[in-house]
N, C-alpha and C. Protein backbone atom coordinates (compact mmCIF):
# COMPACT_ATOMS: atom_id res chain seq x y z
N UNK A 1 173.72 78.32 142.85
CA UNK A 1 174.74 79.30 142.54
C UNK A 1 174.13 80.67 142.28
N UNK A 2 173.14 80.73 141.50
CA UNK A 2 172.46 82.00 140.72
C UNK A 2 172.00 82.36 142.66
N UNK A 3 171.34 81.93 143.11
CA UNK A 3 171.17 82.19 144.63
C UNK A 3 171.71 83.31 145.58
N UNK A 4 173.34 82.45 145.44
CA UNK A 4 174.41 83.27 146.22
C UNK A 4 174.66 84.53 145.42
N UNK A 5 174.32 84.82 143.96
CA UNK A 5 175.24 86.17 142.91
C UNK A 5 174.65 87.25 143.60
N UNK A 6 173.36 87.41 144.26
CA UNK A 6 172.87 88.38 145.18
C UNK A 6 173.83 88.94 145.98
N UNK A 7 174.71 88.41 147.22
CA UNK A 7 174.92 88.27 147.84
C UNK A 7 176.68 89.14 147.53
N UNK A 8 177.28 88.74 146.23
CA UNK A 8 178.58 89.06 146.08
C UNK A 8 178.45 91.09 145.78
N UNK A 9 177.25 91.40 145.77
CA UNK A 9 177.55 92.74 145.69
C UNK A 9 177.39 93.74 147.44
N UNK A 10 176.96 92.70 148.04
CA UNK A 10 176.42 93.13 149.35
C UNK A 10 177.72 92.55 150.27
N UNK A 11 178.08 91.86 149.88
CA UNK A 11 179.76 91.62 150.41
C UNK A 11 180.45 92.50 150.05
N UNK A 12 180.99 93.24 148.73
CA UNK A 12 181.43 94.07 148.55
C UNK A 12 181.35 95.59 149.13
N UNK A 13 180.07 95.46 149.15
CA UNK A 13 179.50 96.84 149.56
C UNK A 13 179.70 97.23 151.02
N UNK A 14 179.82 96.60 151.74
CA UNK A 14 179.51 95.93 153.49
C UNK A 14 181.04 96.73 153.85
N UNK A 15 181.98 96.48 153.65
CA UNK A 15 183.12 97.68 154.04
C UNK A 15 182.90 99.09 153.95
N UNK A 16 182.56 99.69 152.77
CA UNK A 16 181.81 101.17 152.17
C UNK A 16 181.26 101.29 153.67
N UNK A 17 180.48 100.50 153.53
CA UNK A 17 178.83 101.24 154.07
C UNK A 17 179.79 101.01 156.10
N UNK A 18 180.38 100.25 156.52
CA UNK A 18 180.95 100.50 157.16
C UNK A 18 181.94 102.04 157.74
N UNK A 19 182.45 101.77 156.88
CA UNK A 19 183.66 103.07 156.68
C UNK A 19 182.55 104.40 156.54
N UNK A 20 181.50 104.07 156.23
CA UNK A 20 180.50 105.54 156.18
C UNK A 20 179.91 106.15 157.63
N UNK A 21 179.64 104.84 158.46
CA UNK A 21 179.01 105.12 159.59
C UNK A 21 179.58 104.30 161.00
N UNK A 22 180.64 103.61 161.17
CA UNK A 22 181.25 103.22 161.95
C UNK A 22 181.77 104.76 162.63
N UNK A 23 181.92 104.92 164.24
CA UNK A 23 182.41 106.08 164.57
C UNK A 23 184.00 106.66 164.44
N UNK A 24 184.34 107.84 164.32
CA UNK A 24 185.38 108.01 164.16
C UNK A 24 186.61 107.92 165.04
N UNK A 25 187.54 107.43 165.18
CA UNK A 25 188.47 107.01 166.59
C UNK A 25 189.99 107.69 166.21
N UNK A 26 190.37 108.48 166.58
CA UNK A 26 192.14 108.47 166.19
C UNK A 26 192.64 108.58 167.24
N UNK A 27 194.44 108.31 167.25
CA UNK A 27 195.04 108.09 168.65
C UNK A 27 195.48 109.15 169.59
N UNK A 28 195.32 110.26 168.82
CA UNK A 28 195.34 111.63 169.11
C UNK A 28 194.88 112.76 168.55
N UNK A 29 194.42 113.45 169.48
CA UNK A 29 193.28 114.55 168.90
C UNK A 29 194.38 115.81 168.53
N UNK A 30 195.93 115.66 168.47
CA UNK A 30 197.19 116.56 168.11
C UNK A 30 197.31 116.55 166.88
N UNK A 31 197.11 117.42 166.46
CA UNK A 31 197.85 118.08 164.57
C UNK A 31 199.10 118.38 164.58
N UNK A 32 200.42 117.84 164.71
CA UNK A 32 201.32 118.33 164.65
C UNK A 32 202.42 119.00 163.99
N UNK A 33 203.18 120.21 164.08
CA UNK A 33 203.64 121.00 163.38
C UNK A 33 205.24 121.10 164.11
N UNK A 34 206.26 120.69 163.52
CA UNK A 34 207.60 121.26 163.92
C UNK A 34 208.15 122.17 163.03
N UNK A 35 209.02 123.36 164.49
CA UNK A 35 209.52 124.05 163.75
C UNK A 35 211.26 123.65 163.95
N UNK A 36 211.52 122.78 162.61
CA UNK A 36 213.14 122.63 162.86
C UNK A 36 214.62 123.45 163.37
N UNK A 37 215.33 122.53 163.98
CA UNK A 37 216.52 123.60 164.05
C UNK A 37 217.16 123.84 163.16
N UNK A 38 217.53 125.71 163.06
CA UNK A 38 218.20 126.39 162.09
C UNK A 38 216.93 126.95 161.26
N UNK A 39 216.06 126.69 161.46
CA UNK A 39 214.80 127.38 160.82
C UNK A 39 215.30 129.05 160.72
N UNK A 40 215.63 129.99 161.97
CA UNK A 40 215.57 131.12 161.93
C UNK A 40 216.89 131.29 160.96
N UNK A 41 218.02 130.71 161.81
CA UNK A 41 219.55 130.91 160.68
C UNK A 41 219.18 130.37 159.35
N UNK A 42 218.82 130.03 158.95
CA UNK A 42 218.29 129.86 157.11
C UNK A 42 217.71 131.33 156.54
N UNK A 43 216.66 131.73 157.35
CA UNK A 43 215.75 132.51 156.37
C UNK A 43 216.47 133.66 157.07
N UNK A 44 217.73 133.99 157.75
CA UNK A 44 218.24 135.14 158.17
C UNK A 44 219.59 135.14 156.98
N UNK A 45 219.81 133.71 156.44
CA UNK A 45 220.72 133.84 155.47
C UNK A 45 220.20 134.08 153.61
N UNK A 46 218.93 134.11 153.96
CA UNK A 46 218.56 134.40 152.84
C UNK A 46 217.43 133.15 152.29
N UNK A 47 217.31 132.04 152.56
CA UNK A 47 216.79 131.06 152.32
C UNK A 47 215.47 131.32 152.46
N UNK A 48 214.81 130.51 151.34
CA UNK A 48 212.92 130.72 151.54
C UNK A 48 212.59 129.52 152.75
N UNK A 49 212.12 129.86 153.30
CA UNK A 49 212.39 128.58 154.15
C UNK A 49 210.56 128.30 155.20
N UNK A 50 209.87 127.25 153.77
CA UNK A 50 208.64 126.93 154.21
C UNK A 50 208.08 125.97 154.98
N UNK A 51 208.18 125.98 156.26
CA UNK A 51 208.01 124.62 157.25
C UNK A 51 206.87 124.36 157.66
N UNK A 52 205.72 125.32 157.35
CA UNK A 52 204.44 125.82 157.65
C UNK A 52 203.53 126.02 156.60
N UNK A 53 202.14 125.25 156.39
CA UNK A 53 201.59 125.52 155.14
C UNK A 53 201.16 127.21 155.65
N UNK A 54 200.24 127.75 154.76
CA UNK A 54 199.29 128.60 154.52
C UNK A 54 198.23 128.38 155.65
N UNK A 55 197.83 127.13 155.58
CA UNK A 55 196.32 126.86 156.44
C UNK A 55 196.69 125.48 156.66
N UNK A 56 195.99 125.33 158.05
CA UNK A 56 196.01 124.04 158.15
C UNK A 56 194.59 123.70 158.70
N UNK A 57 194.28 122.30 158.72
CA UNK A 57 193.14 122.59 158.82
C UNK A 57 192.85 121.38 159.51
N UNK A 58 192.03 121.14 161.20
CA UNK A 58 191.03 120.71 161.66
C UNK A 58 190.22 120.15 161.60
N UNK A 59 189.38 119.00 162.56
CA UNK A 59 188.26 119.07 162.70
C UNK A 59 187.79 118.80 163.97
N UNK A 60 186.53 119.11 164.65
CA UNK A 60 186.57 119.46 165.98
C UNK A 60 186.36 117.52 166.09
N UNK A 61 186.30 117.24 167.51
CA UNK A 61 186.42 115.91 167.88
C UNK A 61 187.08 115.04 167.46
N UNK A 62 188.30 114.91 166.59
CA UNK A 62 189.04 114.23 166.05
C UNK A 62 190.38 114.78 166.06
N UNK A 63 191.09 115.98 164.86
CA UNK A 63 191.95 116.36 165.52
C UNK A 63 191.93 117.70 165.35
N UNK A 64 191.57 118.27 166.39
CA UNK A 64 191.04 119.42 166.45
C UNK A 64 191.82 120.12 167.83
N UNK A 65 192.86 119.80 167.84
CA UNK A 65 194.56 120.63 169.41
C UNK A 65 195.51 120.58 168.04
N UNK A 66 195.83 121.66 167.95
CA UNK A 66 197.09 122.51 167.03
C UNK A 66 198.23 122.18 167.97
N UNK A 67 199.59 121.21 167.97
CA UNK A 67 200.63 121.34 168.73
C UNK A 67 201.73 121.83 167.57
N UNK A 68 202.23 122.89 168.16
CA UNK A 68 203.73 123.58 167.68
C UNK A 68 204.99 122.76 168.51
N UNK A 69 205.96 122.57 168.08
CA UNK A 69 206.97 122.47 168.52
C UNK A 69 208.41 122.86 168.28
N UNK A 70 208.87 123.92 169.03
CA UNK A 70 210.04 124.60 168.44
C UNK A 70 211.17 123.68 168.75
N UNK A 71 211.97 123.45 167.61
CA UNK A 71 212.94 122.60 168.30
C UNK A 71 214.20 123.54 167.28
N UNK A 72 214.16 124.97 167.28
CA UNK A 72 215.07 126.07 166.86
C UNK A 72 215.53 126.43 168.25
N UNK A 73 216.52 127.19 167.74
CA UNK A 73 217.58 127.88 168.92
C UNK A 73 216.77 128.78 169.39
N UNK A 74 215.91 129.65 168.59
CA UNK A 74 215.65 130.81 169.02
C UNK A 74 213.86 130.50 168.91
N UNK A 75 212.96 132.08 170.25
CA UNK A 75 211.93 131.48 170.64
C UNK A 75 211.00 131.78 168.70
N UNK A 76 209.66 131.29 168.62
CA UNK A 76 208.90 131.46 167.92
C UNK A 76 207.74 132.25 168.40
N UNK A 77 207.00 132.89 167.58
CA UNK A 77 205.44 133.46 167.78
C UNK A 77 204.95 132.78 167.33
N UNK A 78 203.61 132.84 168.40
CA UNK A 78 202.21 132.15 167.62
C UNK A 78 200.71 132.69 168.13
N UNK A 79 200.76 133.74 167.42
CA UNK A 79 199.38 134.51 168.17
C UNK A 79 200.17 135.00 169.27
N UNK A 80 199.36 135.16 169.94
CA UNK A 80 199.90 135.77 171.40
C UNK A 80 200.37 135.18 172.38
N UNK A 81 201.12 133.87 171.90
CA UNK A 81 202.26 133.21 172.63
C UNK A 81 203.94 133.18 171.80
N UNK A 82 204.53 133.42 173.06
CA UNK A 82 205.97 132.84 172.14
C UNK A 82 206.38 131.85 172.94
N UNK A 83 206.77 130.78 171.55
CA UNK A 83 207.18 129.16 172.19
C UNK A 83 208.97 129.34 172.16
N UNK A 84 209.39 129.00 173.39
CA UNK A 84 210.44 128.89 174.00
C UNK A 84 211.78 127.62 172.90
N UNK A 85 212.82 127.87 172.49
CA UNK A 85 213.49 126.74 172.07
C UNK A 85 213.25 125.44 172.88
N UNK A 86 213.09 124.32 172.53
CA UNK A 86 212.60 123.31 173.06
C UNK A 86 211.41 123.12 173.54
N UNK A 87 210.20 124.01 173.85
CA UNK A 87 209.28 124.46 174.07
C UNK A 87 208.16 124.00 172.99
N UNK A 88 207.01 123.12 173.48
CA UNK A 88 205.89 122.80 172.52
C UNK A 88 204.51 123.47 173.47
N UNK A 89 203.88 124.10 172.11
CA UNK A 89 202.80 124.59 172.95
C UNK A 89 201.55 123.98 172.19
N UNK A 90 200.49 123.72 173.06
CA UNK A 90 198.89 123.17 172.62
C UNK A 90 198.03 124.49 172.71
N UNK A 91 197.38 124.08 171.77
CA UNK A 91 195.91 124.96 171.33
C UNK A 91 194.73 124.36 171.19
N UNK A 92 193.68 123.52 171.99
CA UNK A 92 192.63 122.86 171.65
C UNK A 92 192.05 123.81 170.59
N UNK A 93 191.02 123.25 169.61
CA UNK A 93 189.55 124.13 169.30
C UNK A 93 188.29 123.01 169.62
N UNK A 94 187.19 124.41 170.01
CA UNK A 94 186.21 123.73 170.70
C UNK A 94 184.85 124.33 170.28
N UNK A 95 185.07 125.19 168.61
CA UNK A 95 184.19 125.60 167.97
C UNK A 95 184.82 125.56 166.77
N UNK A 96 184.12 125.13 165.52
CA UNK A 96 184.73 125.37 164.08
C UNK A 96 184.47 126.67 163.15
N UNK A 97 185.14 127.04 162.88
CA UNK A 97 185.45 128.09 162.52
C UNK A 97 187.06 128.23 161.80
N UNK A 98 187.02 129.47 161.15
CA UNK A 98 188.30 129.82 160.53
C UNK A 98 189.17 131.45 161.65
N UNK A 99 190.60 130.56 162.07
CA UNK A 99 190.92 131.43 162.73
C UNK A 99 192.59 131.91 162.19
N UNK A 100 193.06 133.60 162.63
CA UNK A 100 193.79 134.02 161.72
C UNK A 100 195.23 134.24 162.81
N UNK A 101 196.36 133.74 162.50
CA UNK A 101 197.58 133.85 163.76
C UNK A 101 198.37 134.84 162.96
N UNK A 102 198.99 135.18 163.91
CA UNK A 102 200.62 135.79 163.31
C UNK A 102 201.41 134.50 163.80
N UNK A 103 202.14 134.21 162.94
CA UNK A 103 202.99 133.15 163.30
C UNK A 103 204.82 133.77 162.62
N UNK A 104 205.24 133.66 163.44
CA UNK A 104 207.13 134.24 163.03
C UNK A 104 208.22 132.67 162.50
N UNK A 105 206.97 131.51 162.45
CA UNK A 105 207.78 130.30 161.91
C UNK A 105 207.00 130.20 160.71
N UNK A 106 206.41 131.37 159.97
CA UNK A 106 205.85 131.07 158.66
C UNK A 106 206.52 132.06 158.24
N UNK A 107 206.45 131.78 156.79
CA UNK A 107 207.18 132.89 155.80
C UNK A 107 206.37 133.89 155.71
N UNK A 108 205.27 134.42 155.44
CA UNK A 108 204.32 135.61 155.21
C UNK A 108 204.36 136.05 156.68
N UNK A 109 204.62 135.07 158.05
CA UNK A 109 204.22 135.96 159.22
C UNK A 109 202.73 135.83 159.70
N UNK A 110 202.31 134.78 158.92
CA UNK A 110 200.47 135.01 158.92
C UNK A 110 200.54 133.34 159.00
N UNK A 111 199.48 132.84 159.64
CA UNK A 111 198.81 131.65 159.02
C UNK A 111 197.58 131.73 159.82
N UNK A 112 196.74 130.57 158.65
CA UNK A 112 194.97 130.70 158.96
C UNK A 112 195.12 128.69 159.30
N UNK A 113 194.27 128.88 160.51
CA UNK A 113 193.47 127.95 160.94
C UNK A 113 192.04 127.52 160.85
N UNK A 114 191.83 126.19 159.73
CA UNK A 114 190.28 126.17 159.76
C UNK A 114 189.91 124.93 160.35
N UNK A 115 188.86 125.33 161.42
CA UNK A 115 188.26 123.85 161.99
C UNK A 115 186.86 123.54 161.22
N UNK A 116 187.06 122.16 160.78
CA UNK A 116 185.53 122.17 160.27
C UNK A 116 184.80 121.44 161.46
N UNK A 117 183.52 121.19 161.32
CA UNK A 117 182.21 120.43 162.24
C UNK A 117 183.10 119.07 162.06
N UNK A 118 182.66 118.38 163.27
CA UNK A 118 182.73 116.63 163.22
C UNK A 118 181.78 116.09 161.76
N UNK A 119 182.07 115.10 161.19
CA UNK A 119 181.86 115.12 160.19
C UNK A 119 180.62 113.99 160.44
N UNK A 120 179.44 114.15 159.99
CA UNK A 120 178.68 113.42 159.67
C UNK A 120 178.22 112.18 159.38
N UNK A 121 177.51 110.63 160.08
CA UNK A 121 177.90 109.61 159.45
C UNK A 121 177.12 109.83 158.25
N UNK A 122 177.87 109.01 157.06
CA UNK A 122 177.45 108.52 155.60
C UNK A 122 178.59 109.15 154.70
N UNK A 123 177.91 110.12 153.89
CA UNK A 123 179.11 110.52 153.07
C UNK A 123 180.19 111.84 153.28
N UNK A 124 179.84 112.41 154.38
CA UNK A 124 180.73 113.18 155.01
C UNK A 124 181.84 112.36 155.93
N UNK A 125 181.33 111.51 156.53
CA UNK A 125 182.67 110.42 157.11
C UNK A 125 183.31 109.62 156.20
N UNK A 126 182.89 109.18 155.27
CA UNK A 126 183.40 108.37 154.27
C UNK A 126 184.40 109.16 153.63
N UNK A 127 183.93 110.58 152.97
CA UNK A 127 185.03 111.27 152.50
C UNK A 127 185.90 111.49 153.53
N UNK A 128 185.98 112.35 154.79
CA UNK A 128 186.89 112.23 155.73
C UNK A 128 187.77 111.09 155.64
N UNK A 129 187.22 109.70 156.53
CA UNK A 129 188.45 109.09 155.94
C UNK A 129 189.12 109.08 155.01
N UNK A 130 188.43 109.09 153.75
CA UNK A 130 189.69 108.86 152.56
C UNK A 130 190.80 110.05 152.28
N UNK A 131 190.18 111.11 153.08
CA UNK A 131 191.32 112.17 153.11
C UNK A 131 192.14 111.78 153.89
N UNK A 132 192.04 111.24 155.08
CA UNK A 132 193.01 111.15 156.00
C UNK A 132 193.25 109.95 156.54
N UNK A 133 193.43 109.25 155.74
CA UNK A 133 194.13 107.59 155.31
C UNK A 133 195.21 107.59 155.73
N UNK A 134 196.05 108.50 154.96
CA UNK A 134 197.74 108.13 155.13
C UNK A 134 198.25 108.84 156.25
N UNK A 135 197.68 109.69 157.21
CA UNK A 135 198.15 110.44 158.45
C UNK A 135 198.86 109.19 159.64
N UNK A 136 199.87 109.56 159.59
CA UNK A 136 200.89 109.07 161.31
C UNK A 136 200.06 109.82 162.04
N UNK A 137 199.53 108.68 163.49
CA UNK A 137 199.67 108.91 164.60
C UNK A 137 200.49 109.72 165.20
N UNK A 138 200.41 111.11 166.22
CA UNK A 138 201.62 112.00 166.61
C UNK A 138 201.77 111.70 168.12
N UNK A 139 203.48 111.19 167.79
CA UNK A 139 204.07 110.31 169.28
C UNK A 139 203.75 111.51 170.15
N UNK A 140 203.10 110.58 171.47
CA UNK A 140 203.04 111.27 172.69
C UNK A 140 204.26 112.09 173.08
N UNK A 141 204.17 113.29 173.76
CA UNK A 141 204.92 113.66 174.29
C UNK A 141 204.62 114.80 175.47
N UNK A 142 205.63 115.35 176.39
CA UNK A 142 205.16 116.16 177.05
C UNK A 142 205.39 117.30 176.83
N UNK A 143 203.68 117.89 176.99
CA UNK A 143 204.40 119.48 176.98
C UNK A 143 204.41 120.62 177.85
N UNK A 144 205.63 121.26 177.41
CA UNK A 144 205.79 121.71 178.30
C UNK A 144 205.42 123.62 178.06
């Protein structure tokens, strides 16, 4: 018995040390962001109306394509695109870095994008996952 007590901390441990350096896989490399209908008629009636953090944030090889999707009557800005009602637009990133939009589906008019590096095996993947545990998969779709 005293034999096997070795053994019950290295069982334990054996998931950890997994989850630290097993590679990272998700079902889509899409961050997704909707902008609801009536978004514009709200904040034209006066409403604070926050559908959009401040920052959102990236990481390259995992999910590191920004998809917008307007599903308002009227078009949206985003940087130097405007997305069409019904209209979803993609943004890969393919360097990390912090980048700065005008966006017209945020309340300030501004939002910042930060991509960090692919994250490291050991304790840079380990934390990663546990940040992003509870994230839905974002249903395929086409865009257009």
């Amino acid at each position: 018995m005293k034999k096997l007590l070795w053994l019950l901390p290295v069982v334990a441990l054996a998931p950890l040390a997994w989850a630290a350096f097993a590679p990272l896989e998700l079902a889509s490399r899409d961050e997704l962001f909707e902008i609801p209908k009536g978004t514009y008629a709200r904040r034209m009636a006066g409403d604070k109306v926050e559908i959009l953090p401040d920052t959102i944030h990236l990481t390259l090889g995992l999910n590191d394509q920004l998809l917008l999707r307007n599903k308002d009557e009227v078009p949206q800005q985003f940087g130097p695109v405007l997305i069409m009602p019904g209209q979803s637009f993609r943004l890969p990133f393919e360097v990390a870095s912090t980048y700065s939009f005008a966006c017209s589906a945020h309340a300030s008019g501004q939002m910042a994008v930060i991509v960090a590096p692919t994250p490291e095996p050991g304790w840079q993947r380990l934390k990663w996952r546990w940040q992003h545990r509870n994230k839905q998969p974002v249903q395929p779709e086409t865009v257009s």
